[in-house]
N, C-alpha and C. Protein backbone atom coordinates (compact mmCIF):
# COMPACT_ATOMS: atom_id res chain seq x y z
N UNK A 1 -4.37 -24.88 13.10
CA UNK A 1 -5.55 -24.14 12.67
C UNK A 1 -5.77 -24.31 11.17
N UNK A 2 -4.81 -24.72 10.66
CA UNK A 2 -5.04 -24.57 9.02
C UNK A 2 -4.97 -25.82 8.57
N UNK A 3 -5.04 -27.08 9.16
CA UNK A 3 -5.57 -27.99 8.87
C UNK A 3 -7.30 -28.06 9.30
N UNK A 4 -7.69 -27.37 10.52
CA UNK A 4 -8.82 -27.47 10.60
C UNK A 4 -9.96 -26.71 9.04
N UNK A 5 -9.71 -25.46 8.91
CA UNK A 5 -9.59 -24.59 7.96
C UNK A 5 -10.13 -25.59 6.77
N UNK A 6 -8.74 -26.40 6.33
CA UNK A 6 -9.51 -27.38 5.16
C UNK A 6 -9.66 -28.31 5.21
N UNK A 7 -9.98 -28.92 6.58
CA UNK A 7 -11.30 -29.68 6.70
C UNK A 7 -12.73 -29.51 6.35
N UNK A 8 -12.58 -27.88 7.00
CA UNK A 8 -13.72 -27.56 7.03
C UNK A 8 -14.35 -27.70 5.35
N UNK A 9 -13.59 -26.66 4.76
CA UNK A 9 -13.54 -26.42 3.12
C UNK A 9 -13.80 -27.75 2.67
N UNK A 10 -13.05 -28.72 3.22
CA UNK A 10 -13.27 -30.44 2.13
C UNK A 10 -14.70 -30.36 2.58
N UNK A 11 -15.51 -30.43 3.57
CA UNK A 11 -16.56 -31.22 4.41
C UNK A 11 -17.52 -30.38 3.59
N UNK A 12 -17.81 -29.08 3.36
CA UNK A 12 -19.14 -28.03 2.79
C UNK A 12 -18.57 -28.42 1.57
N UNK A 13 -17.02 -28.49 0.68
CA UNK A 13 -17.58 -28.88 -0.75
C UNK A 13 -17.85 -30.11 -0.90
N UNK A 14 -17.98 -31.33 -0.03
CA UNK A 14 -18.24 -32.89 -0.19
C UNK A 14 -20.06 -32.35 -0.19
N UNK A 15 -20.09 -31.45 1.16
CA UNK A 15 -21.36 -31.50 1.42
C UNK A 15 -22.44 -30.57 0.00
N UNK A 16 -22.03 -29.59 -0.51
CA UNK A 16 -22.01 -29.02 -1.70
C UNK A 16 -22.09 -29.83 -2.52
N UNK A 17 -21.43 -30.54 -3.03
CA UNK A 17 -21.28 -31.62 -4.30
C UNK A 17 -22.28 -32.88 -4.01
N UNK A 18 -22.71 -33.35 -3.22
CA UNK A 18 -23.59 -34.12 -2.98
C UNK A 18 -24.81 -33.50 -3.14
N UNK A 19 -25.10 -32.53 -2.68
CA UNK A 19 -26.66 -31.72 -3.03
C UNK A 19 -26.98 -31.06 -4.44
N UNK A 20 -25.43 -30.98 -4.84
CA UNK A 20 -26.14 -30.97 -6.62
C UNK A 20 -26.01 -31.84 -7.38
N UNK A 21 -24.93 -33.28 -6.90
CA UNK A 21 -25.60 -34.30 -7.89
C UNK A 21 -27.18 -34.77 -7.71
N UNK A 22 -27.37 -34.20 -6.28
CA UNK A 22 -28.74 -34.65 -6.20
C UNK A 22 -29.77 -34.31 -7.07
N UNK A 23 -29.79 -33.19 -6.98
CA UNK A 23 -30.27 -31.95 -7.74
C UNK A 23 -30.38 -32.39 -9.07
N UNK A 24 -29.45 -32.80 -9.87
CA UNK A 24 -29.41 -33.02 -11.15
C UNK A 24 -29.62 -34.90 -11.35
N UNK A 25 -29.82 -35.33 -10.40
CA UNK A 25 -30.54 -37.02 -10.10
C UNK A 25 -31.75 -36.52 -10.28
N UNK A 26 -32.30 -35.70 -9.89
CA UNK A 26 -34.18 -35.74 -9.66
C UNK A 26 -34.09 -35.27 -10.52
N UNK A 27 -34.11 -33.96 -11.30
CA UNK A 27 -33.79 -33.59 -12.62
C UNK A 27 -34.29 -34.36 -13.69
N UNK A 28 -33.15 -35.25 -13.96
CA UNK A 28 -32.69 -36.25 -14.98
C UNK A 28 -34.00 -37.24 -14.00
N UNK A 29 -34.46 -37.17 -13.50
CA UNK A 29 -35.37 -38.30 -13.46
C UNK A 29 -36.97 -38.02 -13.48
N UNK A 30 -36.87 -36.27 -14.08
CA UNK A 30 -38.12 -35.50 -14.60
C UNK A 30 -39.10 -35.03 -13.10
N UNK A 31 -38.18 -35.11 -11.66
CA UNK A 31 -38.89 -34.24 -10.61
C UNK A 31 -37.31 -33.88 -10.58
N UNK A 32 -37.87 -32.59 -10.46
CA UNK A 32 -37.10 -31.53 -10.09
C UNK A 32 -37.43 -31.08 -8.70
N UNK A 33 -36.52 -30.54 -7.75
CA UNK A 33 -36.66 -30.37 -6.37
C UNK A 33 -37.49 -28.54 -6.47
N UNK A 34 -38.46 -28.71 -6.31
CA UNK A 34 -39.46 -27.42 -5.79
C UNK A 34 -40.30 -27.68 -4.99
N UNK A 35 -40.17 -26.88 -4.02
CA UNK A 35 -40.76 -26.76 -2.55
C UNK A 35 -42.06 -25.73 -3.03
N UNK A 36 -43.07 -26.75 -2.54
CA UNK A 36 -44.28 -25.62 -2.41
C UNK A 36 -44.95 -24.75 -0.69
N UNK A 37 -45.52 -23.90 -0.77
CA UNK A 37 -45.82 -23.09 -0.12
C UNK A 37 -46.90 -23.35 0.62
N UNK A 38 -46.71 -23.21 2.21
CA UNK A 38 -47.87 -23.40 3.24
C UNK A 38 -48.93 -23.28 2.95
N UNK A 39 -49.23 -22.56 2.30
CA UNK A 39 -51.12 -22.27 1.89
C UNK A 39 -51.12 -23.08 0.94
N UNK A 40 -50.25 -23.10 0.02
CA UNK A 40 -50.95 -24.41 -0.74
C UNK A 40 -51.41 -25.62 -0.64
N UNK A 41 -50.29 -25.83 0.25
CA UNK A 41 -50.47 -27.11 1.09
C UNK A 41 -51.83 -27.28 1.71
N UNK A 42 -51.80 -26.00 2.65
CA UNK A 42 -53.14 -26.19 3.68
C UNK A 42 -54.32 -26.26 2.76
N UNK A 43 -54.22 -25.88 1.73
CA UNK A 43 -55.66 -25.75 0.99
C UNK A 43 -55.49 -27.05 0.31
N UNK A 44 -54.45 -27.19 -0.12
CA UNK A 44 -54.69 -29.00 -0.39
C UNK A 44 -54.93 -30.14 0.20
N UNK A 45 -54.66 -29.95 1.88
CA UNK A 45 -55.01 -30.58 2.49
C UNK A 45 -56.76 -30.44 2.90
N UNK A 46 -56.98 -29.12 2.93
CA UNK A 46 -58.90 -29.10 3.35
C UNK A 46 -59.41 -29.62 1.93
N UNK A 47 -58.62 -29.31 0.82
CA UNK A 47 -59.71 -29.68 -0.68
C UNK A 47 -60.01 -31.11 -0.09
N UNK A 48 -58.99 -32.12 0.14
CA UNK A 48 -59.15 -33.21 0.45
C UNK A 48 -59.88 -33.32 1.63
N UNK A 49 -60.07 -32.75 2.54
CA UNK A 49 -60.90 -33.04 3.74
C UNK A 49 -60.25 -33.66 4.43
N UNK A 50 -58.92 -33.38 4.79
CA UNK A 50 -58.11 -34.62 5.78
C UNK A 50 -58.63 -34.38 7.07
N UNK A 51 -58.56 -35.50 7.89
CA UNK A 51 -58.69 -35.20 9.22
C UNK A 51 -57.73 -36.34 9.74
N UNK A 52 -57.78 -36.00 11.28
CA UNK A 52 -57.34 -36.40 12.35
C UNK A 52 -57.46 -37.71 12.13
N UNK A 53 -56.07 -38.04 12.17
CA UNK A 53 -55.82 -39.51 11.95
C UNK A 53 -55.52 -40.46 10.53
N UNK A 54 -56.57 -40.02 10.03
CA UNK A 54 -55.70 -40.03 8.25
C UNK A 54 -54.63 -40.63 7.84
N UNK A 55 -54.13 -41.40 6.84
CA UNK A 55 -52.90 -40.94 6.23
C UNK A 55 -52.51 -40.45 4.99
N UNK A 56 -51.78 -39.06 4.88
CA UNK A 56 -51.19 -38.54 4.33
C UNK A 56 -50.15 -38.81 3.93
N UNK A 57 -50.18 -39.86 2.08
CA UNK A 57 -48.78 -40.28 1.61
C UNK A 57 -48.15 -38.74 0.68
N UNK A 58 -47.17 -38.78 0.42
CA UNK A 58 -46.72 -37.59 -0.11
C UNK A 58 -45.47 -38.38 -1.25
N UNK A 59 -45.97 -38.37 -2.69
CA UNK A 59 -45.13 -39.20 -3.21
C UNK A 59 -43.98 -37.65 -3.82
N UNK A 60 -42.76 -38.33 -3.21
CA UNK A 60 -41.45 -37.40 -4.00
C UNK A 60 -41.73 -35.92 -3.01
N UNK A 61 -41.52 -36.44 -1.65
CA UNK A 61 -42.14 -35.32 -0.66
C UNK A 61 -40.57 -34.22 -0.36
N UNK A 62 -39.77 -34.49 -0.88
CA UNK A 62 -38.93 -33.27 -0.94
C UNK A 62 -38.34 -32.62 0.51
N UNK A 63 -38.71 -31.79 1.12
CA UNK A 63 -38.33 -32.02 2.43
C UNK A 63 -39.41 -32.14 3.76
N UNK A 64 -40.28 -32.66 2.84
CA UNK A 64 -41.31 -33.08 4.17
C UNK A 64 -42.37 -32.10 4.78
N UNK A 65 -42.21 -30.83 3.84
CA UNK A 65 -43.21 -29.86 4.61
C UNK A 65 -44.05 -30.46 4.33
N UNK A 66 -45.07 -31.14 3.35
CA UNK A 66 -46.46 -31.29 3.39
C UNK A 66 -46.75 -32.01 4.74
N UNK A 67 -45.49 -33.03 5.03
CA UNK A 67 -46.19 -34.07 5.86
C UNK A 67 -46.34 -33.29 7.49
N UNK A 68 -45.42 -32.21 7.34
CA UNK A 68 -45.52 -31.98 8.49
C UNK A 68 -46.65 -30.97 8.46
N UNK A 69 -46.92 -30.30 7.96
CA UNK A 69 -48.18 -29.06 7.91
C UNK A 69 -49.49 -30.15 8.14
N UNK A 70 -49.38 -31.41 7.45
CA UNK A 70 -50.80 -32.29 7.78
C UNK A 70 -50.58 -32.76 9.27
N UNK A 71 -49.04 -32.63 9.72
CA UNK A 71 -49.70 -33.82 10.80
C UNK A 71 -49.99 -32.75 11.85
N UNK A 72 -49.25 -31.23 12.12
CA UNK A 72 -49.36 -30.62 12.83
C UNK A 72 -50.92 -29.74 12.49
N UNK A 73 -51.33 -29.04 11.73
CA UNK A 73 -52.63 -28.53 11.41
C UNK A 73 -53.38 -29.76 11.65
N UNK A 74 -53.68 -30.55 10.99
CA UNK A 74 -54.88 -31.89 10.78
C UNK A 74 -55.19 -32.86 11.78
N UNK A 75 -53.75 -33.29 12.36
CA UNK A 75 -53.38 -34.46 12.94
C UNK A 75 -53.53 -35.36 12.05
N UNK A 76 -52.85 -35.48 10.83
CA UNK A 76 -52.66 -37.03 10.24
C UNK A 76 -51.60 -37.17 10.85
N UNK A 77 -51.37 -38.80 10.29
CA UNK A 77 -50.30 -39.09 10.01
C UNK A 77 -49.45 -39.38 8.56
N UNK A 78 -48.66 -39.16 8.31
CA UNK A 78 -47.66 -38.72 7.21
C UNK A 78 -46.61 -39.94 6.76
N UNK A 79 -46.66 -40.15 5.44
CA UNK A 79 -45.64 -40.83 5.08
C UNK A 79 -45.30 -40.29 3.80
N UNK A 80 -43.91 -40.17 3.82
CA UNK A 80 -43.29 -39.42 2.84
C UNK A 80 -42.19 -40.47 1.75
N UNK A 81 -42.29 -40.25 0.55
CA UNK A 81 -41.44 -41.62 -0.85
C UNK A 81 -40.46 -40.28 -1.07
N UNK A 82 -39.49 -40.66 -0.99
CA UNK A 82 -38.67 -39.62 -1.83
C UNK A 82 -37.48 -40.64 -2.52
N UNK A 83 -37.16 -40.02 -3.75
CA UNK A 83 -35.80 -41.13 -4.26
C UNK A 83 -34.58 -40.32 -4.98
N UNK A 84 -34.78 -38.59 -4.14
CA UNK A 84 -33.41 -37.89 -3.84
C UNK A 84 -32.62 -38.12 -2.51
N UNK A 85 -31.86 -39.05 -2.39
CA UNK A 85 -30.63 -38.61 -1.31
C UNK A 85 -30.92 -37.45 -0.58
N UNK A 86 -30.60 -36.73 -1.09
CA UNK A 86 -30.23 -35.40 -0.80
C UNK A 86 -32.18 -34.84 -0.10
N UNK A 87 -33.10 -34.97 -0.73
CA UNK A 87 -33.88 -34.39 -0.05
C UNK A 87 -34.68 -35.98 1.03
N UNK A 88 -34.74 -37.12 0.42
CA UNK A 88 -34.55 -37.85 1.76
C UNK A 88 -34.13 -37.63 2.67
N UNK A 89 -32.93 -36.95 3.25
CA UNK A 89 -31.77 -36.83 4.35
C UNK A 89 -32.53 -35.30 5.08
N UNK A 90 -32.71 -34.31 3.76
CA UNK A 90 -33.30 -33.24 4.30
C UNK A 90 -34.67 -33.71 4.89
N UNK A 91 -35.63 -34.08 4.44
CA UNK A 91 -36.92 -34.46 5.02
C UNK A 91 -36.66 -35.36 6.28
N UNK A 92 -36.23 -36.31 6.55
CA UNK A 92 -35.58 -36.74 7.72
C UNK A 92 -35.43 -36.19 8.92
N UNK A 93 -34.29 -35.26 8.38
CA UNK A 93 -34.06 -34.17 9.73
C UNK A 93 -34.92 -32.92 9.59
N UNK A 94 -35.86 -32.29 8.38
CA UNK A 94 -36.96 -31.60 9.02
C UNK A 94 -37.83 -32.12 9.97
N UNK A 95 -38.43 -33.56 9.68
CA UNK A 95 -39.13 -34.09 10.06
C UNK A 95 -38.72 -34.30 11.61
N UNK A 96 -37.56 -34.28 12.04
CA UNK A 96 -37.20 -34.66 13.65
C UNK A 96 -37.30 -33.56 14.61
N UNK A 97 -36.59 -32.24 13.84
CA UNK A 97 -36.56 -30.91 14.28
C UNK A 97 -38.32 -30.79 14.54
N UNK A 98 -39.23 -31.02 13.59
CA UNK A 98 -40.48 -30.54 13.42
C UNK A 98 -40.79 -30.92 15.23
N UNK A 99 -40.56 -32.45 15.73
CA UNK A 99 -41.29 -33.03 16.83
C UNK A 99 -42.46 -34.17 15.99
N UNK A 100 -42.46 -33.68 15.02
CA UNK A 100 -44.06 -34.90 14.72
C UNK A 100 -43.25 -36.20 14.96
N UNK A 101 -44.19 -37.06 15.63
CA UNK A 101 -43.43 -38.77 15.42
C UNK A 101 -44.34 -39.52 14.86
N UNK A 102 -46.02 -38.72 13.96
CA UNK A 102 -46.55 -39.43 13.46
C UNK A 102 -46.29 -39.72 11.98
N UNK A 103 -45.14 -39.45 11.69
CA UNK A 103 -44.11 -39.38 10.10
C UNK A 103 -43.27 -40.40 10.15
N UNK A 104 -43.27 -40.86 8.83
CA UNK A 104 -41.71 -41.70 8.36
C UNK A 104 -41.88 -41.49 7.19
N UNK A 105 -40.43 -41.49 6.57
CA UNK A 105 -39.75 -40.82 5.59
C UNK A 105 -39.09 -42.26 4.71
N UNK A 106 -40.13 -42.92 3.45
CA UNK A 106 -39.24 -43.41 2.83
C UNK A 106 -38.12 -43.73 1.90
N UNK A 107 -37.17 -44.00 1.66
CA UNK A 107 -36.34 -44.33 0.42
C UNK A 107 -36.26 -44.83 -0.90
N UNK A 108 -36.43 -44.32 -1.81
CA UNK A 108 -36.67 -45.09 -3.14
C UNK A 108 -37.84 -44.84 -4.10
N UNK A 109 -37.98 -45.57 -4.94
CA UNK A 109 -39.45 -45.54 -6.11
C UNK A 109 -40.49 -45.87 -5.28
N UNK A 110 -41.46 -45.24 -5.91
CA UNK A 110 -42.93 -45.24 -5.11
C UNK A 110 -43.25 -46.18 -5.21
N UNK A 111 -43.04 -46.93 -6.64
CA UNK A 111 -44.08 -48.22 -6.75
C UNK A 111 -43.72 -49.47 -5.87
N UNK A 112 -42.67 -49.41 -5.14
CA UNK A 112 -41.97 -50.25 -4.77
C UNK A 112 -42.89 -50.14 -3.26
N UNK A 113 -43.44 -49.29 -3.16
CA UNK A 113 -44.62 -48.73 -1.61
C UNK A 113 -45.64 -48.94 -2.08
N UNK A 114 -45.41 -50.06 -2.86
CA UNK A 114 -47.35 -50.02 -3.03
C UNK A 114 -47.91 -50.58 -2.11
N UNK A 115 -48.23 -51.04 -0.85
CA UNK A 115 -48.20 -51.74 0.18
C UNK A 115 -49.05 -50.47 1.09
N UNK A 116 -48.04 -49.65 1.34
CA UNK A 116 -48.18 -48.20 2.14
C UNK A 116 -49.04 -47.36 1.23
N UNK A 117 -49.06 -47.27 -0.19
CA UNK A 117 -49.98 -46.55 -0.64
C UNK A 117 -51.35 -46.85 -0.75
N UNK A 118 -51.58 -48.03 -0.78
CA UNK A 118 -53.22 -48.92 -0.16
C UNK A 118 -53.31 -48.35 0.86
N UNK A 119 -52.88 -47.94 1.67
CA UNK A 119 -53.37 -47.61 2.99
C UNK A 119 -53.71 -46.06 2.98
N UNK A 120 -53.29 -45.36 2.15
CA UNK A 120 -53.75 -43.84 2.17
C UNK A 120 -55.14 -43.29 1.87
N UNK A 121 -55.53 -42.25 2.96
CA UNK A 121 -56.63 -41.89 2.64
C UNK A 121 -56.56 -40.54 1.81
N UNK A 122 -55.10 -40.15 1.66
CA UNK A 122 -55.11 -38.86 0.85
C UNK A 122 -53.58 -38.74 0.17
N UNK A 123 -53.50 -38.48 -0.88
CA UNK A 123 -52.16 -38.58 -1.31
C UNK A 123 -51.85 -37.62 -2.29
N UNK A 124 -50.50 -36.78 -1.80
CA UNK A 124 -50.59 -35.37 -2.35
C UNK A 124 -48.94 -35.49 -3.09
N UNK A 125 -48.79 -35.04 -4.14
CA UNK A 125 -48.25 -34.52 -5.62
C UNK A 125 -47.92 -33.57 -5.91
N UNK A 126 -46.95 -32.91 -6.08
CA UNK A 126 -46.26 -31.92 -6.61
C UNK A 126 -45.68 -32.36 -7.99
N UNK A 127 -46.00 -33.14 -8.81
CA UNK A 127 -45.20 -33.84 -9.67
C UNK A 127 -45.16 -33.13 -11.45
N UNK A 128 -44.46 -33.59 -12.08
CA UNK A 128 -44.78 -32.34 -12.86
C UNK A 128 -45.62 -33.75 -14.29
N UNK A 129 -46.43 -33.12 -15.24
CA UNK A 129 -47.23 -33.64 -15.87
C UNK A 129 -46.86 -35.18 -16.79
N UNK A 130 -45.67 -34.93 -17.07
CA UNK A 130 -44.85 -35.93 -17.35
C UNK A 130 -44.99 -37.51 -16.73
N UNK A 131 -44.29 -37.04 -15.04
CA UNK A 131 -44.32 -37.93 -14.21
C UNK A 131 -45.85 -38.56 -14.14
N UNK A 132 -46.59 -37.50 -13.85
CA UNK A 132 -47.94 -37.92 -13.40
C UNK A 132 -49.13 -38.87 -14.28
N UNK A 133 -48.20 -38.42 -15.87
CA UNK A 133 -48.44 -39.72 -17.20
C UNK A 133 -48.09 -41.02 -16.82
N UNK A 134 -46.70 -41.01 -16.17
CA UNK A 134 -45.92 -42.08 -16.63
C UNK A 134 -46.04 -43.05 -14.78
N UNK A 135 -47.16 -42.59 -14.19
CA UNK A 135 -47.43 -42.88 -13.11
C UNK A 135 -48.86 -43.61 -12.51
N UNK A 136 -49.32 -42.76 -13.57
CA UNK A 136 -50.96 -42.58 -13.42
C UNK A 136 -52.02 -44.11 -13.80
N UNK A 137 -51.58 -44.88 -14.41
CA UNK A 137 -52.06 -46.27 -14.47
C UNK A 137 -51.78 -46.83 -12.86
N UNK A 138 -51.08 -46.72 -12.85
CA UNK A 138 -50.20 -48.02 -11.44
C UNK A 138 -51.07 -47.48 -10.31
N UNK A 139 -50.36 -45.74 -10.50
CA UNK A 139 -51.29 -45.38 -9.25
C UNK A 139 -52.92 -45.73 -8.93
N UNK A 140 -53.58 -45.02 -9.50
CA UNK A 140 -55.04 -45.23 -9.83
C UNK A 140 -55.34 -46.90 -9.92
N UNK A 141 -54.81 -47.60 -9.73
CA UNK A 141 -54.86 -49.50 -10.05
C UNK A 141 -54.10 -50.07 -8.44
N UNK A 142 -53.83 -48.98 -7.95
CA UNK A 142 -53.03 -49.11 -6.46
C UNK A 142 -53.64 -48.76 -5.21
N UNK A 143 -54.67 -47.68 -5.47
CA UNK A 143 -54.95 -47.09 -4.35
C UNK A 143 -56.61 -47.60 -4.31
N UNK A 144 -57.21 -46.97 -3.02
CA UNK A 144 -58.21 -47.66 -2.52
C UNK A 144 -59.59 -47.17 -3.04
N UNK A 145 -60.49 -47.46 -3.20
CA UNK A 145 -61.53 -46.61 -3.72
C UNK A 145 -61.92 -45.58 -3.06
N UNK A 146 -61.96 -45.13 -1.79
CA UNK A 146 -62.06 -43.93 -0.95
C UNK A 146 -60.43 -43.17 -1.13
N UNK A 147 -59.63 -43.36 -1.28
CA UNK A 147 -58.45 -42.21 -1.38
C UNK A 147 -58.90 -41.32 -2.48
N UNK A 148 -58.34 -40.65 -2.00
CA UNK A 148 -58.10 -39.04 -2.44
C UNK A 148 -56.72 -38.52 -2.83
N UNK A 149 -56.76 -37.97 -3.84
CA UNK A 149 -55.39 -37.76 -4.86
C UNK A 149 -55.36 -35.72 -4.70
N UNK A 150 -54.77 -35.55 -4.23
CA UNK A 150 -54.16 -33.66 -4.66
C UNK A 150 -53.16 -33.66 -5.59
N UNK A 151 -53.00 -32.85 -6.38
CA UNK A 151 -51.95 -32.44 -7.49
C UNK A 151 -51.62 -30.92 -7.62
N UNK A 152 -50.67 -30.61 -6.75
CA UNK A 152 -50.68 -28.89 -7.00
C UNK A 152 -50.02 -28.91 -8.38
N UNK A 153 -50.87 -27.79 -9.33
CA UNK A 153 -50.40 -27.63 -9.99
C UNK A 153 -50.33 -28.71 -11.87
N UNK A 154 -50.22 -29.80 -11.25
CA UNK A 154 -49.85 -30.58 -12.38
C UNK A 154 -51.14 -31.47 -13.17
N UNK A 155 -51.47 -32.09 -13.66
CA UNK A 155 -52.98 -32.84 -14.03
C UNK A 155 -52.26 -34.48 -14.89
N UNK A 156 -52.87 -35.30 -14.50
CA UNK A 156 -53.01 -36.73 -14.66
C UNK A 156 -53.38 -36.66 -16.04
N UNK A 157 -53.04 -37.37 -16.82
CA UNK A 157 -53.51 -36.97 -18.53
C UNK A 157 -55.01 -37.96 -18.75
N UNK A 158 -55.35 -38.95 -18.14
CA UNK A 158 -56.27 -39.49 -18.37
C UNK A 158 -57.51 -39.18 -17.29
N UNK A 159 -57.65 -38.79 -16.28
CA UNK A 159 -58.59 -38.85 -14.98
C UNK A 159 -58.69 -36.93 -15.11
N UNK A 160 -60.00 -36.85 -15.07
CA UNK A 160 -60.59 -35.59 -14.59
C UNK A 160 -60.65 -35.49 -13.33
N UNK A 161 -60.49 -33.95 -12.68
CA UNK A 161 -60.73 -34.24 -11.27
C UNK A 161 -61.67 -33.49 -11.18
N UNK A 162 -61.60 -34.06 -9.53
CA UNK A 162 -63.14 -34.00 -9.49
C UNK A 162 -63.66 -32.44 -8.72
N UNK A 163 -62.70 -31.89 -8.24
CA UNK A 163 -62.52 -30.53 -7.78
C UNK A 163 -61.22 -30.03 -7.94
N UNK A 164 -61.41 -28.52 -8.54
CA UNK A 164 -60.65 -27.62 -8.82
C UNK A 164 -60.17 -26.52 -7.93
N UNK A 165 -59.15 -25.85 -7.41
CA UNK A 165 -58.91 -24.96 -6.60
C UNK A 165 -57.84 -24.11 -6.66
N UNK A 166 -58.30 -22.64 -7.68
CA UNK A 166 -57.21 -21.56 -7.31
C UNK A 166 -56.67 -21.27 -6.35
N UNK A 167 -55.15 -21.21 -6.25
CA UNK A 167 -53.94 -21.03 -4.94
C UNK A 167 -52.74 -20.26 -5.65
N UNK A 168 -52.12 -19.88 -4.48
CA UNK A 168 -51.44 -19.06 -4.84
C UNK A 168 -49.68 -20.22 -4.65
N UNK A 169 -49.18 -20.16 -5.22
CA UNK A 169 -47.41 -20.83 -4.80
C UNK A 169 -47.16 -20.21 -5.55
N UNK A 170 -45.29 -20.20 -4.73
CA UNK A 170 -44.44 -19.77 -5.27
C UNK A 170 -45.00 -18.20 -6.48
N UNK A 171 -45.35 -17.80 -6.26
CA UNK A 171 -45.56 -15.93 -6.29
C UNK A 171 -46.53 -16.12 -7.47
N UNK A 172 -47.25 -17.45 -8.09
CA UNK A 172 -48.20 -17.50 -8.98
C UNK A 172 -49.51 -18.15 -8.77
N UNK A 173 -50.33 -17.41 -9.62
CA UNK A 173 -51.74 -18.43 -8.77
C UNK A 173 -52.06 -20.17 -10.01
N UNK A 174 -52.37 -20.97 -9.29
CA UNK A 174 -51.97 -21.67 -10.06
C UNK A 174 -53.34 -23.00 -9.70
N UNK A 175 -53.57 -24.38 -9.97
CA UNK A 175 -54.64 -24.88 -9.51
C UNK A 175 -54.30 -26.03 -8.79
N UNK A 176 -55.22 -26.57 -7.41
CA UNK A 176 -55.16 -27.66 -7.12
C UNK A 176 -55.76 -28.73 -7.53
N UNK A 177 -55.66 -29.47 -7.72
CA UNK A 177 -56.83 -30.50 -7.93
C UNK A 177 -57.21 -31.90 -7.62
N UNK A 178 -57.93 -32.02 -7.25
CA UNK A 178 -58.71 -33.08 -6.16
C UNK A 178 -59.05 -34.71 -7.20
N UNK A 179 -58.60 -35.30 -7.69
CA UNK A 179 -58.94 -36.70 -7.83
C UNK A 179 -59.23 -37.79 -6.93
N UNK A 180 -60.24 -38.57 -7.57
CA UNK A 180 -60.27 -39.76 -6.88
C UNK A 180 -60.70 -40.88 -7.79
N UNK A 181 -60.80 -42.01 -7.59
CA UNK A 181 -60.79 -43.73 -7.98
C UNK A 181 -62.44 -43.77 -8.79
N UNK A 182 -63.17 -42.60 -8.91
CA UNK A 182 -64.45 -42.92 -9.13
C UNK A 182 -64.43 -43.19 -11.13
N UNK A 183 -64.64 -44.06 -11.81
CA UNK A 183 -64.95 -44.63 -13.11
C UNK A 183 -65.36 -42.77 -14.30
N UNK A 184 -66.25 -42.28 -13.29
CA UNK A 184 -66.70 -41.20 -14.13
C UNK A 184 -65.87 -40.24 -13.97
N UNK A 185 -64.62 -39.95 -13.61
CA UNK A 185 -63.80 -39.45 -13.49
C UNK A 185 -62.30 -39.64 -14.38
N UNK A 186 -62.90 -40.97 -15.40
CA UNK A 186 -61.85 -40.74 -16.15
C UNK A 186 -62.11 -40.16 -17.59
N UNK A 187 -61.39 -39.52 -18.18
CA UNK A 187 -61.31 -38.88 -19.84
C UNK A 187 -61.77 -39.58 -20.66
């Protein structure tokens, strides 16, 4: 029994210690792991007008709720970039538990999906202002002239958007905002 005992103990602190180097990987790589809130989501998904069939990329999607709230409310389909371990693995197995099979969950830097991000008709951001600087050329030079960009919360330093939307996350009200590829839309 008391070898099982600290097995157990090795296996939750291996499993422990892996979820906060993670933690401090996204960190140190200026996304930090914060989960946003169903309504935000859902309202980020109608700002955009998703519908049925769609795809919904979700760059640095964390554990996959957006993709799953779009594919189950909307019926998109969902593809999720994440380049935490730790919430890759989690989004994975939300995503299986959920039932959606119109999701996949990728590994690594976004830009490396630029392939999959041409193909989005809506692509949603949690990212914090930083990232969304040091992103925001490639992206906008990547995506299609009809996609549609959401940003809870955060703003692109060069591109105005093109609709604004008070929401509530995480216990503050805070804004969404709707970009897209259109010329008069930049600063």
């Amino acid at each position: 029994m008391l070898i099982t005992v600290e097995i157990i103990i090795a296996i939750v602190s291996l499993a422990v210690g892996f979820w906060q180097v993670c933690l401090i990987y996204a960190q140190v790589l200026g996304a930090p792991t914060v989960y946003a809130n169903k309504e935000a989501i859902l309202e980020g998904c109608k700002l955009a007008g998703l519908k049925k069939g769609q795809i919904l990329i979700d760059l640095g999607c964390g554990d996959g709720r957006s993709l799953i709230i779009a594919a189950r409310e909307f019926g998109a389909k969902g593809i999720g970039i994440e380049r935490s371990p730790y919430c890759f693995l989690k989004s994975k197995l939300n995503v299986f538990l959920s039932g959606q099979r119109n999701i996949k969950i990728l590994f690594g830097d976004i830009q490396k999906y630029e392939k999959e991000i041409k193909k989005a008709d809506v692509i949603y951001v949690y990212l914090l202002n930083s990232v969304l600087g040091k992103i925001e050329n490639w992206l906008f030079s990547s995506i299609g002239v009809n996609t549609k960009i959401i940003s809870l919360a955060f703003s692109f330093p060069n591109f105005r958007p093109r609709k604004t939307k008070a929401v509530e996350n995480l216990g503050r009200t805070t804004e969404l905002k709707l970009y897209d590829n259109s010329a008069q839309n930049t600063i």
